[in-house]
C-alpha atoms as a PDB file:
ATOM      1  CA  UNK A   1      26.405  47.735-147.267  1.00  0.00           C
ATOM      2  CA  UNK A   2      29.667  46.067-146.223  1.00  0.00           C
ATOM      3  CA  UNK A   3      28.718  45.501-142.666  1.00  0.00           C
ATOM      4  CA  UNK A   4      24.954  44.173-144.207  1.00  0.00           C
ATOM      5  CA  UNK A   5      26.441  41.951-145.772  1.00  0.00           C
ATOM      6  CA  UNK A   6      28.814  40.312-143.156  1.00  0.00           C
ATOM      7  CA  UNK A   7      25.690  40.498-140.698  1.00  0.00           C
ATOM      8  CA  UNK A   8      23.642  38.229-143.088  1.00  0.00           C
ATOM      9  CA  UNK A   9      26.913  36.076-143.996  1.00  0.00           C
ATOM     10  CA  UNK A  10      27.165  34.889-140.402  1.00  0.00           C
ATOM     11  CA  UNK A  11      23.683  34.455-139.088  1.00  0.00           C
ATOM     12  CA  UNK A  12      23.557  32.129-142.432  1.00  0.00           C
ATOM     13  CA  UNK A  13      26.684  30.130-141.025  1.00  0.00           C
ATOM     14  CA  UNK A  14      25.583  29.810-137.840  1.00  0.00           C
ATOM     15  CA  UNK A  15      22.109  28.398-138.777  1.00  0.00           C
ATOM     16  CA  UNK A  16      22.427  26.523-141.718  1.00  0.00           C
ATOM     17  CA  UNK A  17      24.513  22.821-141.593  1.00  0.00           C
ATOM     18  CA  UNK A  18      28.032  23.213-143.073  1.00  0.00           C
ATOM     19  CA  UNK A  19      28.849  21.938-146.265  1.00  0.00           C
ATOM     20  CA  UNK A  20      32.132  21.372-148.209  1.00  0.00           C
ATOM     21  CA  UNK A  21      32.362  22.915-150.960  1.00  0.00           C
ATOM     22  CA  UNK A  22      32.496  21.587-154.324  1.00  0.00           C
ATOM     23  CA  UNK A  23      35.779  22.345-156.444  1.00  0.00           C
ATOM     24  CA  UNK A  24      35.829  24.378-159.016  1.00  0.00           C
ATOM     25  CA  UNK A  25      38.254  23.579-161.940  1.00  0.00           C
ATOM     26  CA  UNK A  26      41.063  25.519-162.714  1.00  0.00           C
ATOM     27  CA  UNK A  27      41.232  27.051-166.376  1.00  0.00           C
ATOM     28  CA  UNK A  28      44.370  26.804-168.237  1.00  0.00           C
ATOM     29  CA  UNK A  29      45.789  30.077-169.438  1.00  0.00           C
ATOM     30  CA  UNK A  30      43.856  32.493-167.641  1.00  0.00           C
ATOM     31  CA  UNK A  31      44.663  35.874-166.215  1.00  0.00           C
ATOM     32  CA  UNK A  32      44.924  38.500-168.892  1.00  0.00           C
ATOM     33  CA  UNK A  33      43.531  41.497-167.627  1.00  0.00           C
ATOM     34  CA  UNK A  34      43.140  43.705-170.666  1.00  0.00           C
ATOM     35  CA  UNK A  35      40.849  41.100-172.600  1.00  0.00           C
ATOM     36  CA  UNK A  36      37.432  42.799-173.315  1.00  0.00           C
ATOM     37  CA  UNK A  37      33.952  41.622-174.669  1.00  0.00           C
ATOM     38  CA  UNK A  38      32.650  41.068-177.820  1.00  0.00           C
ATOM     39  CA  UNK A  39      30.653  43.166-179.508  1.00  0.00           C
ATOM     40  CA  UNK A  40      28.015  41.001-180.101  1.00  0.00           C
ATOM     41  CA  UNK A  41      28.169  39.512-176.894  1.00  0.00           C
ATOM     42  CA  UNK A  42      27.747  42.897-175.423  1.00  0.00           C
ATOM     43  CA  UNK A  43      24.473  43.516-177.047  1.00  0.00           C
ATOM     44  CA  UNK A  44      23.084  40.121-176.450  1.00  0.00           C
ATOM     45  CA  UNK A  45      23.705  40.807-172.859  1.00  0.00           C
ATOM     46  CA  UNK A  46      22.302  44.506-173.005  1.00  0.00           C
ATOM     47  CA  UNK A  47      18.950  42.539-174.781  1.00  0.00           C
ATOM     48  CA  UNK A  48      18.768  40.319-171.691  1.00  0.00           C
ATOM     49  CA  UNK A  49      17.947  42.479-169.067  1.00  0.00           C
ATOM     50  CA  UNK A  50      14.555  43.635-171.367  1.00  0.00           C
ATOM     51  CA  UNK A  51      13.752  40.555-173.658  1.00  0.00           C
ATOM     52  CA  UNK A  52      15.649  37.786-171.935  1.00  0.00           C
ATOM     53  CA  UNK A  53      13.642  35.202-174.808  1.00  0.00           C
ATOM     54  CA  UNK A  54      14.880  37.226-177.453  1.00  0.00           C
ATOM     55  CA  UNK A  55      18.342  37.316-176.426  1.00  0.00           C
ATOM     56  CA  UNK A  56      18.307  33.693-175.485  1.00  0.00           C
ATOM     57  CA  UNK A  57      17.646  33.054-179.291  1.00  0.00           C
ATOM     58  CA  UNK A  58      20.357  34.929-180.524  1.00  0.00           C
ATOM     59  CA  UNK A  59      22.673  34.384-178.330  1.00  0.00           C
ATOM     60  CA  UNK A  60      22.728  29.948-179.613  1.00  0.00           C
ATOM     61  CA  UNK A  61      24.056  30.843-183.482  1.00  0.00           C
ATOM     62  CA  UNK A  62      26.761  32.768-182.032  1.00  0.00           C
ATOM     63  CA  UNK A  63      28.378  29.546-180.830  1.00  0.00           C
ATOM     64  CA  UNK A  64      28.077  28.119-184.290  1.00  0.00           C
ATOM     65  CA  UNK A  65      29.431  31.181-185.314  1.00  0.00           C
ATOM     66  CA  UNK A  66      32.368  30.848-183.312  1.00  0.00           C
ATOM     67  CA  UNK A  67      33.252  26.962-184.267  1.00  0.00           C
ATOM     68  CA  UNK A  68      32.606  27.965-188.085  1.00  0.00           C
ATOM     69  CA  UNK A  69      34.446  30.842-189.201  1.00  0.00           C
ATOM     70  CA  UNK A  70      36.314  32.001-186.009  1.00  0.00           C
ATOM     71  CA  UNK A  71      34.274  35.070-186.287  1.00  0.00           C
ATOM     72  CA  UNK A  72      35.633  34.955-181.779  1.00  0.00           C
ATOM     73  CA  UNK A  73      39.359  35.324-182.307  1.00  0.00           C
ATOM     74  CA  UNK A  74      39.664  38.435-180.777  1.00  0.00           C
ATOM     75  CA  UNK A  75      40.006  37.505-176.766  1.00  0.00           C
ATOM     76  CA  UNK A  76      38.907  34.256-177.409  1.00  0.00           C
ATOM     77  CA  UNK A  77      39.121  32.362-174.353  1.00  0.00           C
ATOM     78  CA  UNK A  78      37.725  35.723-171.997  1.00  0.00           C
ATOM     79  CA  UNK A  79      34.507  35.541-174.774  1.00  0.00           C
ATOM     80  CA  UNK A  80      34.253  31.829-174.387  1.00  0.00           C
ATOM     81  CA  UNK A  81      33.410  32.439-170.664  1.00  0.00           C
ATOM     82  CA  UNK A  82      31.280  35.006-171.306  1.00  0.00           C
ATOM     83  CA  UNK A  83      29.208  33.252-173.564  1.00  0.00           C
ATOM     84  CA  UNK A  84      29.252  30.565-171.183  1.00  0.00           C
ATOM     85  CA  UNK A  85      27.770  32.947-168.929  1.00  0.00           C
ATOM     86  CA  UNK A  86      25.525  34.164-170.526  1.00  0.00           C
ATOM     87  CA  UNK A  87      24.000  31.097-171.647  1.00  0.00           C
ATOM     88  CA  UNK A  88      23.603  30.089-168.091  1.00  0.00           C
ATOM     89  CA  UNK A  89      21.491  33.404-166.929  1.00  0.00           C
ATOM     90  CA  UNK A  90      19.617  33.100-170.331  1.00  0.00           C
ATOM     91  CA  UNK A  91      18.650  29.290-169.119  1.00  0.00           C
ATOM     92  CA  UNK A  92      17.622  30.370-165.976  1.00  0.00           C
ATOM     93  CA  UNK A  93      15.725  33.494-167.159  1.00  0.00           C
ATOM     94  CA  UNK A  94      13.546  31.033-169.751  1.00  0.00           C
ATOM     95  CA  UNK A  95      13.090  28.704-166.914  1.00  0.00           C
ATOM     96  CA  UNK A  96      15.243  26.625-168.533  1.00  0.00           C
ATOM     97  CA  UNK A  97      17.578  23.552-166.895  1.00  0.00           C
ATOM     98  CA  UNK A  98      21.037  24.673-166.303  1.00  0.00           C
ATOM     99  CA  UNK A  99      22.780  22.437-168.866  1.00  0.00           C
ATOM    100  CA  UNK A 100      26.365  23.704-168.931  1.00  0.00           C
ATOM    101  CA  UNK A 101      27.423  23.499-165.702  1.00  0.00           C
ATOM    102  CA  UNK A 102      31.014  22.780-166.146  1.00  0.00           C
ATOM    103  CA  UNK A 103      31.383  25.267-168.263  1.00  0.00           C
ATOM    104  CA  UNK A 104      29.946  27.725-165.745  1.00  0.00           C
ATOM    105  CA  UNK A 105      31.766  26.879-162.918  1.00  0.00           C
ATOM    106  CA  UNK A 106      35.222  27.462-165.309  1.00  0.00           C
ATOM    107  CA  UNK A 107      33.652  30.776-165.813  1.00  0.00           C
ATOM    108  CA  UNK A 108      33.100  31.598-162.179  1.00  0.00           C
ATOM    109  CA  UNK A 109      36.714  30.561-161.755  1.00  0.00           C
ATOM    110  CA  UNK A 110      38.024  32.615-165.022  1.00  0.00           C
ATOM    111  CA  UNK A 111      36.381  35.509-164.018  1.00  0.00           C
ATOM    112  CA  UNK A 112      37.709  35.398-160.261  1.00  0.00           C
ATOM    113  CA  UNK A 113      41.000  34.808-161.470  1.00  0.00           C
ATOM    114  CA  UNK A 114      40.471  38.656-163.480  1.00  0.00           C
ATOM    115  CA  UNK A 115      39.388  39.935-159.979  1.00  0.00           C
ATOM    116  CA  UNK A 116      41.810  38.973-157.849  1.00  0.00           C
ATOM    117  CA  UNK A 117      45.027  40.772-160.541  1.00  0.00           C
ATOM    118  CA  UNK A 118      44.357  43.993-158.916  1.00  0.00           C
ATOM    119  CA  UNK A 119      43.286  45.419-155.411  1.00  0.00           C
ATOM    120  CA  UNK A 120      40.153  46.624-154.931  1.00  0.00           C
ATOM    121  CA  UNK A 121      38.812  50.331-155.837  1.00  0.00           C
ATOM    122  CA  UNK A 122      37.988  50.483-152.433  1.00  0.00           C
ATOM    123  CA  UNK A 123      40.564  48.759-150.380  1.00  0.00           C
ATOM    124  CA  UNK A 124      42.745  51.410-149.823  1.00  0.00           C
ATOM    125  CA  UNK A 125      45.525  49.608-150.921  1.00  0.00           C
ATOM    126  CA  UNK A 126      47.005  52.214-153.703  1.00  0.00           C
ATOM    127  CA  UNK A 127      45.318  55.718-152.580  1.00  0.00           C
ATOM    128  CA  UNK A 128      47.095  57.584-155.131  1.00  0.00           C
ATOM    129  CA  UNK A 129      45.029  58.141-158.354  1.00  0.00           C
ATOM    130  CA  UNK A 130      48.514  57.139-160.207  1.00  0.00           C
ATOM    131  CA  UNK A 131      49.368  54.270-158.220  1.00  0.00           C
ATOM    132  CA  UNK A 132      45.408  52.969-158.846  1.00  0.00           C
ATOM    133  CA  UNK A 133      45.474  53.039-162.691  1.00  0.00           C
ATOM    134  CA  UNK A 134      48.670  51.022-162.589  1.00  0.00           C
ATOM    135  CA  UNK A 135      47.437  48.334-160.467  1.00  0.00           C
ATOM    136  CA  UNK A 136      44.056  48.216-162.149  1.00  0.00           C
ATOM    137  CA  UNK A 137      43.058  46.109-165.640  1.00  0.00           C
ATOM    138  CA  UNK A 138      41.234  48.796-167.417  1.00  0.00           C
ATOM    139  CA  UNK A 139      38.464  46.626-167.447  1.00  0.00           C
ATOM    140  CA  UNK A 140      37.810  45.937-163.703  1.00  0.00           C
ATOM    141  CA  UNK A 141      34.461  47.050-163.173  1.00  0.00           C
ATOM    142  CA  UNK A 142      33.493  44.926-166.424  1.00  0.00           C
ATOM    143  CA  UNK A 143      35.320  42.184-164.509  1.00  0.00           C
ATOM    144  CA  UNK A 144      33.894  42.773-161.212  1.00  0.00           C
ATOM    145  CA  UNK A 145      30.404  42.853-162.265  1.00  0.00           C
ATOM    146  CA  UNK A 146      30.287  39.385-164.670  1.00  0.00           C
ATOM    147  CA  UNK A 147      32.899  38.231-162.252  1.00  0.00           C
ATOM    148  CA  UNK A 148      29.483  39.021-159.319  1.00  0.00           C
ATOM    149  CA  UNK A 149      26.998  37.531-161.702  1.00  0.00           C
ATOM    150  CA  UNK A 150      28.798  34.253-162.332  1.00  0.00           C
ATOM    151  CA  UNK A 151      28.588  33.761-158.519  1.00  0.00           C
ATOM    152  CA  UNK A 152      24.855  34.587-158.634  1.00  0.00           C
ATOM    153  CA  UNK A 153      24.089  32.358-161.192  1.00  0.00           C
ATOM    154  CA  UNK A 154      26.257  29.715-159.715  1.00  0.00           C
ATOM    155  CA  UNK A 155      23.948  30.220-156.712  1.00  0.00           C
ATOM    156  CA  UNK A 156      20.590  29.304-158.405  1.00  0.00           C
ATOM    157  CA  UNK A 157      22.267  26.056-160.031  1.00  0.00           C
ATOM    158  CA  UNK A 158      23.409  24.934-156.654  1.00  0.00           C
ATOM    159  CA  UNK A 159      19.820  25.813-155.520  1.00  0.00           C
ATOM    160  CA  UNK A 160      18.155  23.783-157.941  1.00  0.00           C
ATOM    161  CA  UNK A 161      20.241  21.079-156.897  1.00  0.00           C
ATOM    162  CA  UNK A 162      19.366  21.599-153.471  1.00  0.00           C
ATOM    163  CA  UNK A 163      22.142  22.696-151.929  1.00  0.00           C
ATOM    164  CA  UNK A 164      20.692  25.812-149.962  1.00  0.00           C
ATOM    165  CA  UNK A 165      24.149  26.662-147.927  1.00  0.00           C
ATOM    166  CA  UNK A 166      25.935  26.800-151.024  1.00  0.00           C
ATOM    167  CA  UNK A 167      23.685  28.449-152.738  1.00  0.00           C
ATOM    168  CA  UNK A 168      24.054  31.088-150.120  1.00  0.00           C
ATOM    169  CA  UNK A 169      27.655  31.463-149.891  1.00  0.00           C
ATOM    170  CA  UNK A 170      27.593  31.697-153.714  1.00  0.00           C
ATOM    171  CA  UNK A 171      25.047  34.841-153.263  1.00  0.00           C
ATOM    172  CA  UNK A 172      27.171  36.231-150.690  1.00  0.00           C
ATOM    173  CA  UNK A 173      29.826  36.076-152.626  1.00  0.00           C
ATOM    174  CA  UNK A 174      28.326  37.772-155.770  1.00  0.00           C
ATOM    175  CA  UNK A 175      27.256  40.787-152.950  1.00  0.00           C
ATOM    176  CA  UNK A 176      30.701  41.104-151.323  1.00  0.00           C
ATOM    177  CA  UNK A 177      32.289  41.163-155.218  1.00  0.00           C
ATOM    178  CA  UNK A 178      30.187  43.975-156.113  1.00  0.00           C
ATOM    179  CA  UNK A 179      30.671  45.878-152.734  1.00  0.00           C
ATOM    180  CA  UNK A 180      34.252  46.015-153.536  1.00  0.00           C
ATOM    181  CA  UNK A 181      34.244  47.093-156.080  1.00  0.00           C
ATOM    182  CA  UNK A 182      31.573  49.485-156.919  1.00  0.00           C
ATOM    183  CA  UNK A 183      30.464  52.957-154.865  1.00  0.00           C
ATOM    184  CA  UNK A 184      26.988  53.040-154.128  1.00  0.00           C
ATOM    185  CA  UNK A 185      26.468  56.069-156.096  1.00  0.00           C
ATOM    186  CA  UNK A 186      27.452  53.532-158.928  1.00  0.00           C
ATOM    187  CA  UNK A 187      25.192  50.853-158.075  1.00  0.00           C
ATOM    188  CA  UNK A 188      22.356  51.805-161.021  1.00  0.00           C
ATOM    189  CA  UNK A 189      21.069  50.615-163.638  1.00  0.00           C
ATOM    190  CA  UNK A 190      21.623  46.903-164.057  1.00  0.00           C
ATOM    191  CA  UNK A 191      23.539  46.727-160.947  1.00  0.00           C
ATOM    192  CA  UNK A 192      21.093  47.832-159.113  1.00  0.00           C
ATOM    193  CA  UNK A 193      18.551  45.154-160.979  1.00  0.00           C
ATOM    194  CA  UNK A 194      21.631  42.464-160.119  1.00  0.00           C
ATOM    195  CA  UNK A 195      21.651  43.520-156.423  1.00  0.00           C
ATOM    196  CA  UNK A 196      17.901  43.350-155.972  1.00  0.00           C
ATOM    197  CA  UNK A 197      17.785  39.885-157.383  1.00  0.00           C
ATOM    198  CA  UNK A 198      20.568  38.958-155.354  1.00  0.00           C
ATOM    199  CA  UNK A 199      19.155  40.238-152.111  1.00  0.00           C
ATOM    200  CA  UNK A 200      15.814  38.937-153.538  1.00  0.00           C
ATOM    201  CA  UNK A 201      16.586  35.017-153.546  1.00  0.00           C
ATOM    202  CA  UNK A 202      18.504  35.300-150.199  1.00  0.00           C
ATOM    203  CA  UNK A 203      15.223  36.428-149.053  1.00  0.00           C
ATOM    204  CA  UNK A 204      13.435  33.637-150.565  1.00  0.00           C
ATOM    205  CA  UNK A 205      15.753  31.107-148.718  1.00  0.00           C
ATOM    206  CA  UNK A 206      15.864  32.932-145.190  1.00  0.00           C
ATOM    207  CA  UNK A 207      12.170  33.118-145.217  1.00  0.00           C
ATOM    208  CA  UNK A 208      11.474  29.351-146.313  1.00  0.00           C
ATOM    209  CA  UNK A 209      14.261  28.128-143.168  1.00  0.00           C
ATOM    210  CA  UNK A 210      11.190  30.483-140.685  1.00  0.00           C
ATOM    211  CA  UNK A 211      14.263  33.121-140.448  1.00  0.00           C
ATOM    212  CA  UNK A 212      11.834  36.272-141.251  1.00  0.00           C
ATOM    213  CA  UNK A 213      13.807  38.530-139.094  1.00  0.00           C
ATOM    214  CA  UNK A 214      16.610  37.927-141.538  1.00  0.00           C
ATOM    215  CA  UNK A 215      14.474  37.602-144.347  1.00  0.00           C
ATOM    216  CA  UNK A 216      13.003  41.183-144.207  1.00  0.00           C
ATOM    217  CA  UNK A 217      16.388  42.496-143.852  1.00  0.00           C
ATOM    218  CA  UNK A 218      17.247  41.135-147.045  1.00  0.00           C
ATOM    219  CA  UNK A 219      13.939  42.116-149.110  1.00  0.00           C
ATOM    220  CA  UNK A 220      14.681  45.999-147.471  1.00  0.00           C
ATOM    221  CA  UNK A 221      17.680  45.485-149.393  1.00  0.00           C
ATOM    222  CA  UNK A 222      16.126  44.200-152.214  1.00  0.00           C
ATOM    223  CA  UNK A 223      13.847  46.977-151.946  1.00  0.00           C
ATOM    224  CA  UNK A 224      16.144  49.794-151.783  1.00  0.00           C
ATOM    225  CA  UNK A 225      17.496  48.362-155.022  1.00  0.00           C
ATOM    226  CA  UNK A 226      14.928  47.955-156.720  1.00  0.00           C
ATOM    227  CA  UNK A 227      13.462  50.999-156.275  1.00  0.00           C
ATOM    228  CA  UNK A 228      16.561  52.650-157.877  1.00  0.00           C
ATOM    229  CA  UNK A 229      16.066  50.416-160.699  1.00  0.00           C
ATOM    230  CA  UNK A 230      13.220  48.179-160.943  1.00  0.00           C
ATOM    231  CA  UNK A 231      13.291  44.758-161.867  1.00  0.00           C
ATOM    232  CA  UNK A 232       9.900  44.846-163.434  1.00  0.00           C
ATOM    233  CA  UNK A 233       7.074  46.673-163.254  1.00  0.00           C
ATOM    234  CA  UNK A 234       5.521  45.064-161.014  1.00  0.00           C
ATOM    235  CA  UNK A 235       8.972  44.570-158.896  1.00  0.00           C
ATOM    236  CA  UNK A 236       8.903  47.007-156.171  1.00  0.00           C
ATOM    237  CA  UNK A 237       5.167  45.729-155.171  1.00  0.00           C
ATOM    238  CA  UNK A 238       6.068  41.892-155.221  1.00  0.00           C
ATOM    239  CA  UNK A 239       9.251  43.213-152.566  1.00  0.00           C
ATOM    240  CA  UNK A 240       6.648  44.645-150.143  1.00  0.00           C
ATOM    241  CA  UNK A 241       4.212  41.609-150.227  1.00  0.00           C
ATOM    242  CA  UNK A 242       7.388  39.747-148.925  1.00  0.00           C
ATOM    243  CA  UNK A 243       8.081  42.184-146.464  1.00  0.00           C
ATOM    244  CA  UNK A 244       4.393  41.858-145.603  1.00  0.00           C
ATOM    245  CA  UNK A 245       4.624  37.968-144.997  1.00  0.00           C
ATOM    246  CA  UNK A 246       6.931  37.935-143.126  1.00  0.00           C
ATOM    247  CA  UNK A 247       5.691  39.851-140.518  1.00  0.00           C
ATOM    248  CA  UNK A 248       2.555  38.381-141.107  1.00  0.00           C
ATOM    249  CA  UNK A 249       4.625  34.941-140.137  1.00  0.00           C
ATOM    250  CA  UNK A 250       5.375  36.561-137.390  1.00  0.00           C
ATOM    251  CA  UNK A 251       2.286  37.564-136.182  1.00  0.00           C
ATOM    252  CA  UNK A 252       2.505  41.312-136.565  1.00  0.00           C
ATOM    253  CA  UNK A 253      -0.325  41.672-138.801  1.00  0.00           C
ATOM    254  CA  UNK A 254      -0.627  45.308-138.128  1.00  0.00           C
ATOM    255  CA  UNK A 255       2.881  45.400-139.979  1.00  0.00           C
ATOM    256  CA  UNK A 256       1.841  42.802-141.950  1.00  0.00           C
ATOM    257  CA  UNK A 257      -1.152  44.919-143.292  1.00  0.00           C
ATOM    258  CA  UNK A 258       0.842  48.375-143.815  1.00  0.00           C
ATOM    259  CA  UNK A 259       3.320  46.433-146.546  1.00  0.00           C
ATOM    260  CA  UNK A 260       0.610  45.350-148.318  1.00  0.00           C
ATOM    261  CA  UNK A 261      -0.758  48.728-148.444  1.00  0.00           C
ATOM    262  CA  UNK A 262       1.948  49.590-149.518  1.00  0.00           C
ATOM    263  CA  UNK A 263       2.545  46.801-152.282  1.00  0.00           C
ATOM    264  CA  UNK A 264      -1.172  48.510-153.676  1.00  0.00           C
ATOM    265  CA  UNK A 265       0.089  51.902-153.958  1.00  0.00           C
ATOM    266  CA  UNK A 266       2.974  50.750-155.982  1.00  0.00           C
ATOM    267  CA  UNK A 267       0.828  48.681-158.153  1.00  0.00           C
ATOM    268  CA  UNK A 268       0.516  49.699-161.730  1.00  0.00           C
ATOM    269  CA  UNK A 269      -2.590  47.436-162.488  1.00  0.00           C
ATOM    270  CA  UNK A 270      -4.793  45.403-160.941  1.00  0.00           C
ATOM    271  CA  UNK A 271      -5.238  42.487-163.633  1.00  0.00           C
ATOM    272  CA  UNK A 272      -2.341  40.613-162.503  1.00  0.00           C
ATOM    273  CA  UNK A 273      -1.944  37.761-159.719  1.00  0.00           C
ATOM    274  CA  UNK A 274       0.221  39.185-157.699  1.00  0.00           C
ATOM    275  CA  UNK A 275      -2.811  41.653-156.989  1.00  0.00           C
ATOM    276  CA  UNK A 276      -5.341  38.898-156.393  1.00  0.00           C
ATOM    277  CA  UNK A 277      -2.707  37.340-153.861  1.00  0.00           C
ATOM    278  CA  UNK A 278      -1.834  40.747-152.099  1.00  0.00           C
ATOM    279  CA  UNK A 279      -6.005  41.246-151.422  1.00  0.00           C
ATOM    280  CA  UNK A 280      -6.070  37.329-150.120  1.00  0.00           C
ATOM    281  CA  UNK A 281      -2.879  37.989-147.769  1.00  0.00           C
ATOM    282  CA  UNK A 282      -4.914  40.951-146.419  1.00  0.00           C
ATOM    283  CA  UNK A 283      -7.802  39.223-145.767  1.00  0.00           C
ATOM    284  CA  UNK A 284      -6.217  36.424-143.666  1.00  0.00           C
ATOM    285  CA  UNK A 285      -4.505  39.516-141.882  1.00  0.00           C
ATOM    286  CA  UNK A 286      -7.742  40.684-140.903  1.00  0.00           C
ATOM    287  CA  UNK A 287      -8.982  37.516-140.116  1.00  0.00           C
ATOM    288  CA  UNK A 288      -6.746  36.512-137.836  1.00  0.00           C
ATOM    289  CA  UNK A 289      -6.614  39.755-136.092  1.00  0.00           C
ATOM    290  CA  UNK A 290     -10.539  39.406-135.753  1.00  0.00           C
ATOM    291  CA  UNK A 291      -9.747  36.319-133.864  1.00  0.00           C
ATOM    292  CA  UNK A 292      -7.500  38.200-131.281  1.00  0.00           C
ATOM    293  CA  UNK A 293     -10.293  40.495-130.843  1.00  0.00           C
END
């Protein structure tokens, strides 16, 4: 994945203009590595990847909560970020404006600064299983992965303030974090969700600069992802539509045509739009290869 990764990384540096990048402010205090999550943040969290309107709304009293009866003592400042976090996804999720911004890009920071205590799982750097333990927080992989999705969301609010390159190095970022520091084998669940989303809105951007090349290889990322863990059910089929415009963009329609096959087969229902869209992208496939004919 490594290797994907730097692939996409520079063919997005090369055609994209350079920007500098904003700074992110430093947080005061930071760099305990034993700090852990609140319970109730924990379940808020677990709620968002199902019902992210539900967790949204309980997820607001918990800061007044917090500034009423300190109920957040325990690892206050790591929880602070957290909620912060989570507040941010939860906005996006709702299609909500990103109102916290500041606060998000401490978190990004906060969480970096957990990161970067320790050497990566996978560096090499202490090989023996001793040597590992005492050079890890026994939370990295907790870390790692809001450390990951902190970049990611970072990425959408630089998107929606349309800054594209940064938006990409932020998703980049959030990819290389989680490559790290996680075996595939361990990529499941809601990492695998995180990584198909990831790969999913690089997609997005690649394909809206006319990059499909690049595009597809991020939605066969997305793809492989997502079909470990879907994102929805209808997840896996909205990947292949992608897959099929782009080659459809390109003018391989006979490509074009097998992805949307295939984004039928994996579609649970036909009363939805992203049906009615799939038979309309098929029909100007076979229009337009009637023309050639």
């Amino acid at each position: 994945m490594k290797a994907r990764i730097f692939v996409i990384g520079l063919i997005l540096l090369s055609a994209l203009a350079d920007c500098v990048r904003i700074p992110e402010p430093a947080v005061a205090g930071q760099g305990r590595s034993d700090e852990s999550p609140n319970p109730t943040l924990l379940c808020i969290d677990s709620l968002m990847w199902q019902r992210s309107d539900s967790a949204l709304a309980r997820l607001l009293p918990y800061f007044d909560t917090c500034r009423t009866d300190g109920a957040c003592t325990a690892s206050t400042a790591y929880n602070h970020h957290y909620a912060h976090l989570l507040l941010a996804e939860l906005l996006y999720k709702n299609d909500c404006a990103q109102i916290t911004r500041p606060e998000l890009l401490r978190a990004v920071d906060y969480f970096d600064s957990l990161v970067r205590q320790a050497p990566s799982p996978k560096s090499g750097l202490s090989r023996r299983a001793g040597e590992l333990k005492k050079t890890q927080p026994k939370n990295l992989s907790t870390h790692a992965f809001l450390a990951a999705r902190a970049h990611y969301i970072n990425g959408v609010g630089y998107y929606e303030n349309d800054s594209v390159t940064e938006a990409c190095r932020e998703y980049l970022q959030a990819l290389e974090i989680m490559e790290g520091h996680f075996k595939e084998k361990e990529l499941v669940g809601h990492k695998a969700q995180f990584m198909a989303y990831t790969f999913n809105r690089l997609g997005a951007i690649f394909s809206d600069q006319y990059m499909m090349e690049t595009a597809i290889i991020c939605f066969e990322n997305a793809l492989h992802y997502s079909l470990i863990s879907p994102t929805s059910p209808l997840g896996v089929s909205r990947i292949f539509n992608c897959i099929g415009l782009q080659f459809a963009m390109l003018e391989d329609f006979e490509q074009a045509l097998h992805y949307y096959g295939k984004a039928l087969e994996q579609m649970p229902d036909t009363d939805n739009a992203t049906y009615h869209d799939i038979q309309s992208h098929i029909a100007l496939c076979n229009y337009n290869m009637g023309l050639r004919a």
